[in-house]
C-alpha atoms as a PDB file:
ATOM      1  CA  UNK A   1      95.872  66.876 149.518  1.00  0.00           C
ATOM      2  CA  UNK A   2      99.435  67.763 150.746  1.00  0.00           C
ATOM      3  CA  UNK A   3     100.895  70.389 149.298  1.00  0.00           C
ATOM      4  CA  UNK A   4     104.406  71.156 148.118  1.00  0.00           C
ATOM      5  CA  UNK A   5     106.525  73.887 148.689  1.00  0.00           C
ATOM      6  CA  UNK A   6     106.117  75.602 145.304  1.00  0.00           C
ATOM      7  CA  UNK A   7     102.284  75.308 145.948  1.00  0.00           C
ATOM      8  CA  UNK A   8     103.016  76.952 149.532  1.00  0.00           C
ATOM      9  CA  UNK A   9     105.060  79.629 147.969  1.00  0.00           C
ATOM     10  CA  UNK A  10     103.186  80.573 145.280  1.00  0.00           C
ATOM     11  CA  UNK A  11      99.947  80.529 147.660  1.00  0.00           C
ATOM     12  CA  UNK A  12     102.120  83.112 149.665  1.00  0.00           C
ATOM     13  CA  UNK A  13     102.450  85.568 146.977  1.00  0.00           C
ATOM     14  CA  UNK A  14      99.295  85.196 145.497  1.00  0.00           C
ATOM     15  CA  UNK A  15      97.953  86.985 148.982  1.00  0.00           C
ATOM     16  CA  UNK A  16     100.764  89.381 148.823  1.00  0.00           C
ATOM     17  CA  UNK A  17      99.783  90.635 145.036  1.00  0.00           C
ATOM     18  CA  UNK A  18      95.891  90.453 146.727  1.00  0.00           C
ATOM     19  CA  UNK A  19      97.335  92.756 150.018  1.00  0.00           C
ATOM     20  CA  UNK A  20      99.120  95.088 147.963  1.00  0.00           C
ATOM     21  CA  UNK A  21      95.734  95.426 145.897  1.00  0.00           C
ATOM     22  CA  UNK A  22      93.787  95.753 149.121  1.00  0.00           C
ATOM     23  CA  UNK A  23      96.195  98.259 150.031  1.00  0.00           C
ATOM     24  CA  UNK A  24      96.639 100.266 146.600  1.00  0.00           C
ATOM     25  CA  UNK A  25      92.662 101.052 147.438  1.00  0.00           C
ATOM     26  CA  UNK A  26      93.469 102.060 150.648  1.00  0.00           C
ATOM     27  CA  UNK A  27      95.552 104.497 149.642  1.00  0.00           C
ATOM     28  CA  UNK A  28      93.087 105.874 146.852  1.00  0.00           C
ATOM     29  CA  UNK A  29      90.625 105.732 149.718  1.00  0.00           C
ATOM     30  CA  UNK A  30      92.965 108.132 151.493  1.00  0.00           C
ATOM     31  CA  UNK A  31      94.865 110.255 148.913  1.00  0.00           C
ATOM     32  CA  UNK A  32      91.563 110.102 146.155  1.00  0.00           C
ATOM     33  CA  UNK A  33      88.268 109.091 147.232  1.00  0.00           C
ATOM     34  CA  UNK A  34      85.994 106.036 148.789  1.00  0.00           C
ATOM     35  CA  UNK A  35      83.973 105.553 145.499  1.00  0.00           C
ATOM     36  CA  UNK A  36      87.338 105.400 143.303  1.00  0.00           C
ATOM     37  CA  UNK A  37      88.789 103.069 145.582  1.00  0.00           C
ATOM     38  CA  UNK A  38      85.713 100.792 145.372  1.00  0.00           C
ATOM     39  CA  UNK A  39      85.741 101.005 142.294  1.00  0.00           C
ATOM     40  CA  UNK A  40      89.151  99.458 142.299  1.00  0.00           C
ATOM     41  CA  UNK A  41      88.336  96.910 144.448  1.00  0.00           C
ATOM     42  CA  UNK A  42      85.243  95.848 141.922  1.00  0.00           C
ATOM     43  CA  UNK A  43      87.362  96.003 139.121  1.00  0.00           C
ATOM     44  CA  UNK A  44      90.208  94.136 140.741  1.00  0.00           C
ATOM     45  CA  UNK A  45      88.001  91.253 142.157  1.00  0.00           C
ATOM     46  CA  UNK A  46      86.393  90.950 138.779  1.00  0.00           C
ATOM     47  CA  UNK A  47      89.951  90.746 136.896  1.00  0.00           C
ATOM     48  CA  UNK A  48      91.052  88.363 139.532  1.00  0.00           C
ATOM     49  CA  UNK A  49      87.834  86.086 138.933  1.00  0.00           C
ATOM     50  CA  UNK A  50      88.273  86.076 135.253  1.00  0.00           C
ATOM     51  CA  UNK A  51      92.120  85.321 135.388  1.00  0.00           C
ATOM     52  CA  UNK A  52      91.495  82.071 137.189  1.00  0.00           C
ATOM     53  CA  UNK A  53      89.607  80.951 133.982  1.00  0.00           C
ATOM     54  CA  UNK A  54      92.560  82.144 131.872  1.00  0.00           C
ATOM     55  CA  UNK A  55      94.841  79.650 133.833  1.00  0.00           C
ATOM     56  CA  UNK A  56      92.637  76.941 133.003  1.00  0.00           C
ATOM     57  CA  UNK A  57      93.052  77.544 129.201  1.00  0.00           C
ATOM     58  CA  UNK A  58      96.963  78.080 129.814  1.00  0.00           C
ATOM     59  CA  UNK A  59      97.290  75.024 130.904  1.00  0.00           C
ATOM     60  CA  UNK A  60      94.976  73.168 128.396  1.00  0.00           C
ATOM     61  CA  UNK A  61      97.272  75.161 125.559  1.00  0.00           C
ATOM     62  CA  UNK A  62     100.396  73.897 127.564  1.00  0.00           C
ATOM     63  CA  UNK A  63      99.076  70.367 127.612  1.00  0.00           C
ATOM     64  CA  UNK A  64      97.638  69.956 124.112  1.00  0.00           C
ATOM     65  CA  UNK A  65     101.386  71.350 122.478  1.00  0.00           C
ATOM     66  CA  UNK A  66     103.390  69.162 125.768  1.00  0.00           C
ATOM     67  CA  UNK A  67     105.276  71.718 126.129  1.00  0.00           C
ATOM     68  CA  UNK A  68     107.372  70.630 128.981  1.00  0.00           C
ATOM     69  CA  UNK A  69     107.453  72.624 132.702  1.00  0.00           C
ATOM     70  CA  UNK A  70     110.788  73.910 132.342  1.00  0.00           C
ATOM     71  CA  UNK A  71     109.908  75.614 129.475  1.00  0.00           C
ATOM     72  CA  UNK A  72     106.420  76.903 130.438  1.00  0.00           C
ATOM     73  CA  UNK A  73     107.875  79.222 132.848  1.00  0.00           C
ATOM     74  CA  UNK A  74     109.245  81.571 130.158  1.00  0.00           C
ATOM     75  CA  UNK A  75     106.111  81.270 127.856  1.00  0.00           C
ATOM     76  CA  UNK A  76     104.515  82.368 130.785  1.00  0.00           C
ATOM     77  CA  UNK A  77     106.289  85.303 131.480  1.00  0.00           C
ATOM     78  CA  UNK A  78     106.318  87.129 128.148  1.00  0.00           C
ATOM     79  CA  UNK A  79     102.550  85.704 127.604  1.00  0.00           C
ATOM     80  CA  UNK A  80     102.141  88.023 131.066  1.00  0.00           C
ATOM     81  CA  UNK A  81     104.250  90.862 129.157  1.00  0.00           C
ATOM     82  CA  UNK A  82     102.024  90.521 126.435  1.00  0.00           C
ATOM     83  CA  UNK A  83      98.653  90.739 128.301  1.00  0.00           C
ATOM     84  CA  UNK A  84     100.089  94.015 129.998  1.00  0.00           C
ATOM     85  CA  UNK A  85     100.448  95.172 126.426  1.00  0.00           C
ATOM     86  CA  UNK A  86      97.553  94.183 125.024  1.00  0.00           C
ATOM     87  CA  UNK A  87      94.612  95.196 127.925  1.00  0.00           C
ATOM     88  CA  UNK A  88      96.537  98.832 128.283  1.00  0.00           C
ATOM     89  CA  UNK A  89      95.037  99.440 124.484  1.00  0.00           C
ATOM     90  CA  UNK A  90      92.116  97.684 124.983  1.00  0.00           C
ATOM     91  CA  UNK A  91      91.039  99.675 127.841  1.00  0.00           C
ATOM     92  CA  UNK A  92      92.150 103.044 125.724  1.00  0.00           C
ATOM     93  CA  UNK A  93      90.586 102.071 122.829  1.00  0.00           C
ATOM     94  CA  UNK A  94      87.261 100.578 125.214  1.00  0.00           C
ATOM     95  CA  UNK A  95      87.480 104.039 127.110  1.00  0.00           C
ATOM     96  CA  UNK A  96      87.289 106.095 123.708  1.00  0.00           C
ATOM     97  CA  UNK A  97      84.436 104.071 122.591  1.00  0.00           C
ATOM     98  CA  UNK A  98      82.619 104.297 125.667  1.00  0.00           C
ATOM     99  CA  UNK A  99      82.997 108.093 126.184  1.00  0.00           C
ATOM    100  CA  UNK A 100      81.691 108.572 122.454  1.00  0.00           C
ATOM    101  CA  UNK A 101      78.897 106.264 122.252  1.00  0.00           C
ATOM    102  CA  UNK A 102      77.676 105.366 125.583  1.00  0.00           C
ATOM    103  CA  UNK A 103      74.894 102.978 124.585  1.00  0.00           C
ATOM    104  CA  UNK A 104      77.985 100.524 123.507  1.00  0.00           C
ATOM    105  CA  UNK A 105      77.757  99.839 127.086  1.00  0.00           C
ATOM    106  CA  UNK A 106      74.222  98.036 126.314  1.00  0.00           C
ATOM    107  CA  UNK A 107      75.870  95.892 123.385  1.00  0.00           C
ATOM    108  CA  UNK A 108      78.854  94.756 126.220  1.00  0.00           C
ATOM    109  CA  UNK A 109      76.135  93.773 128.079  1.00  0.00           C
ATOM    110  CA  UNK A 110      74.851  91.466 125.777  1.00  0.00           C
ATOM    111  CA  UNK A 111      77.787  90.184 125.254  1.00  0.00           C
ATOM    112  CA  UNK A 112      78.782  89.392 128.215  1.00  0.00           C
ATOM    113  CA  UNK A 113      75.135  87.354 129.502  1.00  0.00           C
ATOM    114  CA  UNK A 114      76.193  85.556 126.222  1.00  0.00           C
ATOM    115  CA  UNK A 115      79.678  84.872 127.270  1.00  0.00           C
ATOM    116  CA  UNK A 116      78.371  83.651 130.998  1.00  0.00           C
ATOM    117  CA  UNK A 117      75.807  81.571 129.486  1.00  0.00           C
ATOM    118  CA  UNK A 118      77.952  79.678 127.267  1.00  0.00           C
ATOM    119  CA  UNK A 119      80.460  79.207 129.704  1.00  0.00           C
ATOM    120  CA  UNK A 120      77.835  77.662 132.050  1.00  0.00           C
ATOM    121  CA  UNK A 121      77.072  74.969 129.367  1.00  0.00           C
ATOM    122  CA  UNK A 122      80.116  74.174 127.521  1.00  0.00           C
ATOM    123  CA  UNK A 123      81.843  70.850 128.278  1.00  0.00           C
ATOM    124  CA  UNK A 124      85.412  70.511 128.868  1.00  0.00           C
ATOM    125  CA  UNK A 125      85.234  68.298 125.737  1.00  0.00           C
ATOM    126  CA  UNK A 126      83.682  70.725 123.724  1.00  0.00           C
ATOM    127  CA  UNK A 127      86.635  73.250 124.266  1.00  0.00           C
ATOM    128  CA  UNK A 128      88.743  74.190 120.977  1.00  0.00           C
ATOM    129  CA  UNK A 129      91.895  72.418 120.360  1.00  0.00           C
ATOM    130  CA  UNK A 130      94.809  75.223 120.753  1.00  0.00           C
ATOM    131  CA  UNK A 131      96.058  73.981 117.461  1.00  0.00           C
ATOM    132  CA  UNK A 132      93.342  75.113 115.092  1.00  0.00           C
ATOM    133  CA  UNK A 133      94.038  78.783 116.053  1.00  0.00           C
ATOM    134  CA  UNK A 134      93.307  80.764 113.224  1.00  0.00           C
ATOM    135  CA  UNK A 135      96.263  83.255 114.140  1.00  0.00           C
ATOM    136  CA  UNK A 136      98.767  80.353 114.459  1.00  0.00           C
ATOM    137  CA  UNK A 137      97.746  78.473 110.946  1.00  0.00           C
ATOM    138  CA  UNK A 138      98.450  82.251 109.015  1.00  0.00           C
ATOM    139  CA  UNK A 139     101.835  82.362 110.648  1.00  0.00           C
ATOM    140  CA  UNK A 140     102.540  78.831 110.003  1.00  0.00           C
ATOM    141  CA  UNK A 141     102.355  79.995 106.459  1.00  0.00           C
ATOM    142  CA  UNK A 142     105.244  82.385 106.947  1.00  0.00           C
ATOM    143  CA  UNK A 143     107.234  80.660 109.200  1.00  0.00           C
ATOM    144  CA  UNK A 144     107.413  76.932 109.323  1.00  0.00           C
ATOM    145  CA  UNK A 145     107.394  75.590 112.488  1.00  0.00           C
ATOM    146  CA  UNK A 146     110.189  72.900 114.112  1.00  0.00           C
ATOM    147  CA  UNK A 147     109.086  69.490 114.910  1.00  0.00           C
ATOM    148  CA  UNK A 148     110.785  69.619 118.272  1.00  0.00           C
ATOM    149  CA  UNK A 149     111.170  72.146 120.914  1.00  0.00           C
ATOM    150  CA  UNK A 150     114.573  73.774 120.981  1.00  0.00           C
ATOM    151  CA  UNK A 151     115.917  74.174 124.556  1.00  0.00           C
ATOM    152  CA  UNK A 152     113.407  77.479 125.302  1.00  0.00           C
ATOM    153  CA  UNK A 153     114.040  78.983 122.444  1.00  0.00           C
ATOM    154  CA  UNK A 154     111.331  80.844 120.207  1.00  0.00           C
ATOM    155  CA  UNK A 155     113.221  81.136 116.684  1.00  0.00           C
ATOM    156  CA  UNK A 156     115.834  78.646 115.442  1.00  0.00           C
ATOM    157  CA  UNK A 157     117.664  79.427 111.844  1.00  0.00           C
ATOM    158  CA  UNK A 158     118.070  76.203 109.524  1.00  0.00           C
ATOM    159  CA  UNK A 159     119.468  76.274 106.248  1.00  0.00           C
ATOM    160  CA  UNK A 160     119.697  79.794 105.871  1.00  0.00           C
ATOM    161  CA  UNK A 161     115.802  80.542 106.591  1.00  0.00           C
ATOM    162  CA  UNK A 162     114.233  81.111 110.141  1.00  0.00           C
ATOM    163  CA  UNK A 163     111.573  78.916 111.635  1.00  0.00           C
ATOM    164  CA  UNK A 164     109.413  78.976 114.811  1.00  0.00           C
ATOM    165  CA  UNK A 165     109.577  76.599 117.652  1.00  0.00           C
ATOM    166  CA  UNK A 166     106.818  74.985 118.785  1.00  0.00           C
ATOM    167  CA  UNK A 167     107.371  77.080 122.024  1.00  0.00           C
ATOM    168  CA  UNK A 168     106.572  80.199 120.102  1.00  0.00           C
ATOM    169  CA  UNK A 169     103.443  78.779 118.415  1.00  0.00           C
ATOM    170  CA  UNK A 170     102.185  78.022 122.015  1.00  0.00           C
ATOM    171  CA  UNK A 171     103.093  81.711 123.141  1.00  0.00           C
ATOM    172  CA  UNK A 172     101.199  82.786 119.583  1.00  0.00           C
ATOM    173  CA  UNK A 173      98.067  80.851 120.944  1.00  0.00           C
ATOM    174  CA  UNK A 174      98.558  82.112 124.311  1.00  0.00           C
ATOM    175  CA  UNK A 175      98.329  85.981 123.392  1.00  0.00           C
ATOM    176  CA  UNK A 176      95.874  85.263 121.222  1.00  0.00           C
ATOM    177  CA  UNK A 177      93.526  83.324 123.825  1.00  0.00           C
ATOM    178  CA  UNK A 178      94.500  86.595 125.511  1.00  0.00           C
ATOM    179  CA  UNK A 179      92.781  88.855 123.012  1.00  0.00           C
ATOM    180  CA  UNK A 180      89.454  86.890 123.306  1.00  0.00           C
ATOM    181  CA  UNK A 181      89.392  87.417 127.248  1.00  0.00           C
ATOM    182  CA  UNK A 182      90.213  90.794 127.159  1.00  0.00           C
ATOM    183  CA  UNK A 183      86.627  91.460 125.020  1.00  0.00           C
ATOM    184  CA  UNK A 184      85.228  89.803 128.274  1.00  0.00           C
ATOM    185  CA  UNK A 185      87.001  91.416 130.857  1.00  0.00           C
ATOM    186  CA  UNK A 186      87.557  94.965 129.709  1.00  0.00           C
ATOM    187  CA  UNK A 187      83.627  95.485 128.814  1.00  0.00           C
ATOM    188  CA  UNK A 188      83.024  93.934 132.473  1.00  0.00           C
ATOM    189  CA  UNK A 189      85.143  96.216 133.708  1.00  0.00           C
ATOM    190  CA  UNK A 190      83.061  98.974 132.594  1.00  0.00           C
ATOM    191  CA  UNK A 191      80.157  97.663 134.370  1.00  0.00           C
ATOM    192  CA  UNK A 192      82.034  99.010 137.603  1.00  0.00           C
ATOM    193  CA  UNK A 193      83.944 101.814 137.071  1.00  0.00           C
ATOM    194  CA  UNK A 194      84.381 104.362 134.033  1.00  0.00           C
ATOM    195  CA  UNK A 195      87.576 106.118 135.065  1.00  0.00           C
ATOM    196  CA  UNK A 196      90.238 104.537 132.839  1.00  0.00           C
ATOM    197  CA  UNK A 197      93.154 104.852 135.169  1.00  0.00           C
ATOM    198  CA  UNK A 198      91.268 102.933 137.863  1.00  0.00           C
ATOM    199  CA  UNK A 199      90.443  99.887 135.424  1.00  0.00           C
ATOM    200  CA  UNK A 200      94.101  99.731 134.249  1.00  0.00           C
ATOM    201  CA  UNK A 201      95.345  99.804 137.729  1.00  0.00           C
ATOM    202  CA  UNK A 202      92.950  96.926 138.480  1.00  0.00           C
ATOM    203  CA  UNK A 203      94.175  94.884 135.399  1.00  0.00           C
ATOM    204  CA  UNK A 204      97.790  95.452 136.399  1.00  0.00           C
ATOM    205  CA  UNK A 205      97.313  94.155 140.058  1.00  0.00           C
ATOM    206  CA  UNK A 206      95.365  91.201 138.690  1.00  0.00           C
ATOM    207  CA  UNK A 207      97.664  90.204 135.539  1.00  0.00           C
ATOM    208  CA  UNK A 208     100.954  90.440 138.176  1.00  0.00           C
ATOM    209  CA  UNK A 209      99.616  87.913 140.244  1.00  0.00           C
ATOM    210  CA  UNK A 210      98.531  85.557 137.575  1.00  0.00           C
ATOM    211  CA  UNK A 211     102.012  83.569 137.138  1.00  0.00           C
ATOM    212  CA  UNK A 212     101.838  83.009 141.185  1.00  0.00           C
ATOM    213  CA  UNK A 213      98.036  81.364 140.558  1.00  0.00           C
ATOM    214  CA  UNK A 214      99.096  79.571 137.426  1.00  0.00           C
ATOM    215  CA  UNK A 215     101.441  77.312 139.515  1.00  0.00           C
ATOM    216  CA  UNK A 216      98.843  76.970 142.265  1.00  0.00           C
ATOM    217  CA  UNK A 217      95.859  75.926 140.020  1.00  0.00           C
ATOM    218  CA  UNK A 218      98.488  73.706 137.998  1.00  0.00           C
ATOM    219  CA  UNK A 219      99.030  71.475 141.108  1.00  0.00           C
ATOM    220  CA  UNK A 220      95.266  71.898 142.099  1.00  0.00           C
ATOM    221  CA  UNK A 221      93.494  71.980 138.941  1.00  0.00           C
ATOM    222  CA  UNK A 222      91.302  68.885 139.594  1.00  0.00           C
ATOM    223  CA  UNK A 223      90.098  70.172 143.090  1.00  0.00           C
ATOM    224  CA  UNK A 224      89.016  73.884 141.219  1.00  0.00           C
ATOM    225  CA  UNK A 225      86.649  71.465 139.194  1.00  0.00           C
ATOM    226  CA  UNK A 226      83.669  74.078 139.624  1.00  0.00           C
ATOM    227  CA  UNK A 227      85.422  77.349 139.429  1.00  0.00           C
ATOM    228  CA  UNK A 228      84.347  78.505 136.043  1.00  0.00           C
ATOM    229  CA  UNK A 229      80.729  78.190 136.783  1.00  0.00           C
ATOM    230  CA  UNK A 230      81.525  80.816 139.285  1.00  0.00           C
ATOM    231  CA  UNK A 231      83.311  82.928 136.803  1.00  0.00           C
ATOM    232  CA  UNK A 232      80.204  82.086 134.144  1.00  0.00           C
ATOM    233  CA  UNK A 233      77.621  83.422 137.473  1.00  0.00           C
ATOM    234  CA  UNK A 234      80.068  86.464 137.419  1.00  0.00           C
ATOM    235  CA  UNK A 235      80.177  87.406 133.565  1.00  0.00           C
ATOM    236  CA  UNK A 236      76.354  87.285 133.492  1.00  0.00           C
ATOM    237  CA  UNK A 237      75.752  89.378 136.223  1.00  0.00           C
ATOM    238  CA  UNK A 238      78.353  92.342 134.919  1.00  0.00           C
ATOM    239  CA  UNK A 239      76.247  91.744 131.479  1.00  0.00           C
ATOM    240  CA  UNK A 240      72.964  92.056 133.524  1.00  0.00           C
ATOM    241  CA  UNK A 241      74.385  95.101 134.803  1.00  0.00           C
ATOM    242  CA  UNK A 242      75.125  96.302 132.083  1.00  0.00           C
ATOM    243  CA  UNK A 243      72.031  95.719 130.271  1.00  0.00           C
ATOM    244  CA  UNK A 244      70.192  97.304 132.925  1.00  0.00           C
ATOM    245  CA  UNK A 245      71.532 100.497 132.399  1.00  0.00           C
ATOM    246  CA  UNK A 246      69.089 100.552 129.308  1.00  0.00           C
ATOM    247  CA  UNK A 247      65.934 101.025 131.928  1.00  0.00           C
ATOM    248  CA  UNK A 248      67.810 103.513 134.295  1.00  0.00           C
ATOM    249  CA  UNK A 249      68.857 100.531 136.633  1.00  0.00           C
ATOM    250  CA  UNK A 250      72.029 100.759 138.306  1.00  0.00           C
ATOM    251  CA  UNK A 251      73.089  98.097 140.364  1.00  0.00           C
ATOM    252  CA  UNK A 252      75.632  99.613 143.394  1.00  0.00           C
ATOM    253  CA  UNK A 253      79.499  98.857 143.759  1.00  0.00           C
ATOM    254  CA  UNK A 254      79.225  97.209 147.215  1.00  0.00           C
ATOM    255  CA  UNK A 255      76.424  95.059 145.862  1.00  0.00           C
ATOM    256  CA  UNK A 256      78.941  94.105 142.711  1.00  0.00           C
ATOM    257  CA  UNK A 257      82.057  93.547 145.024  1.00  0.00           C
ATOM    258  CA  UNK A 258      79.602  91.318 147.274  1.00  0.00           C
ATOM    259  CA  UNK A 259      78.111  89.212 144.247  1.00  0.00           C
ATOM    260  CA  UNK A 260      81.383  88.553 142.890  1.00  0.00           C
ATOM    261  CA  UNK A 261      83.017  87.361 146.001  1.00  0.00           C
ATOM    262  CA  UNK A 262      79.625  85.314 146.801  1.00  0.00           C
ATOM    263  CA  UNK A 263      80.265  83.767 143.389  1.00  0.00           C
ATOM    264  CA  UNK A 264      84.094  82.895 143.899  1.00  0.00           C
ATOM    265  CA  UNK A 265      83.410  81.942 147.607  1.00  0.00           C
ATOM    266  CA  UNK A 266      80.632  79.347 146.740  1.00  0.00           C
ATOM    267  CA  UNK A 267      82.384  78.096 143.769  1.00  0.00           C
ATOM    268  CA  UNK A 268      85.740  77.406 145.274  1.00  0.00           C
ATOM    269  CA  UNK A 269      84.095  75.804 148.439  1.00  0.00           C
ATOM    270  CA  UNK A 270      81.751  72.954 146.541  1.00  0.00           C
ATOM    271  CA  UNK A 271      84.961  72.733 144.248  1.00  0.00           C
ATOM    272  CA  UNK A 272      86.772  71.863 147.195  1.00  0.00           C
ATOM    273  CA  UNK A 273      83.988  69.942 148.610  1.00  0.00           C
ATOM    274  CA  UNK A 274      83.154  67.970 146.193  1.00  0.00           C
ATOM    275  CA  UNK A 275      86.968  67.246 144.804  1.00  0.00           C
ATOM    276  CA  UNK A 276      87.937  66.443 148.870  1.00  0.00           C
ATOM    277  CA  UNK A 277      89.175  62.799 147.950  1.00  0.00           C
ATOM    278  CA  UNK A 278      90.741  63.235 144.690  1.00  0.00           C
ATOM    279  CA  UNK A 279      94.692  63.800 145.129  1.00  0.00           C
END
């Protein structure tokens, strides 16, 4: 398949976003430590992994409302704002927890083999339509929505009251589909490193770059067929991990950071493989 030039570009900073990564651990590697900076690698790879499956869902929301490309960019951006937001107190309030009760680590771990699982057998038919969110049918109640998008605008004000566009119901959905991947990602996160700093870091590196990957899987969707069953082999073995730790088991950093870029590798080579003559 030929590729455009906004593919090219945003294929170009996609591997800037992963050098400046690569070299953020560098520099902990020189300034810090080697273990913190593997650490950060783990935790970045895994964030990275897990993002790709966020895209997927982004696009399915962006489909299901039609919201039309122009408009997706901005949704985008303050859906990228919010995630910022959202995984900084998730990680503080995951950090807390963890330092308190350590055995919650066991219960991630759980949840996490039952997240992979479940990925690895859901159909792309069973997926949820975007419009039964349960956080988007309470706000409807407050704030009615418009039957047509308004240029890129979120609020419009008719007859003296305000209503929502459909825009902002998409970007309601979108944080929201955010929340639920953040209980993935931030207990998997924990599987590598404990050091709170580090897994922020991580998140920050991976969430920058995600707007970049959203426009390359959006013109490449069909040939990254396969991807999530890597990111389902990935989630299981972080809840495996996990779990282990109940039996005294640790599993190493370098052997994390090598399954999870087996995982991708594999999974993005039989996508390509086996997608090689659709265009």
């Amino acid at each position: 398949m030929k590729m455009d030039a906004t593919v090219k570009h945003s294929f170009k900073w996609v591997f800037i976003f992963m050098a400046m990564a690569m070299a953020t651990a560098a520099a902990i590697a020189v300034f810090y430590d080697t273990t913190h900076a593997l650490e950060f690698v783990g935790c970045y790879l895994l964030e990275f992994s897990l993002s790709m499956d966020n895209v997927f869902v982004f696009l399915s929301i962006f489909a299901s409302f039609g919201v039309p490309e122009a408009y997706q960019h901005r949704c985008l951006a303050y859906g990228i704002i919010g995630a910022v937001v959202l995984r900084f107190l998730f990680i503080m309030l995951g950090a807390s927890i963890v330092h308190s009760f350590s055995w919650i680590l066991y219960i991630f771990g759980f949840i996490l083999i039952y997240s992979g699982i479940k990925m690895f057998r859901e159909d792309e038919e069973e997926e949820k339509n975007p419009h039964d969110s349960p956080v988007l049918k309470v706000l409807n109640k407050f704030l009615p929505v418009t039957p047509d998008f308004v240029g890129n605008r979120f609020f419009v004000k008719e007859h003296g009251r305000w209503l929502m566009t459909p825009l902002f119901a998409v970007l309601v959905v979108i944080e929201s589909s955010d929340v639920m991947f953040a209980i993935d990602s931030v207990p998997a996160a924990f599987s590598v490193s404990s050091t709170t700093w580090i897994i922020y870091a991580a998140n920050i590196f991976a969430i920058l770059g995600l707007r970049q990957l959203f426009f390359v899987i959006e013109h490449m969707q069909e040939r990254f067929a396969l991807m999530k069953y890597g990111v389902a082999a990935i989630l299981t073995f972080t809840g495996i991990k996990l779990a282990l730790l109940m039996f005294d088991i640790h599993i190493s950093i370098p052997v994390s950071i090598g399954f999870i870029i087996t995982a991708l590798t594999i999974s993005i080579c039989c996508s390509l493989f086996f997608t090689r003559n659709k265009a």
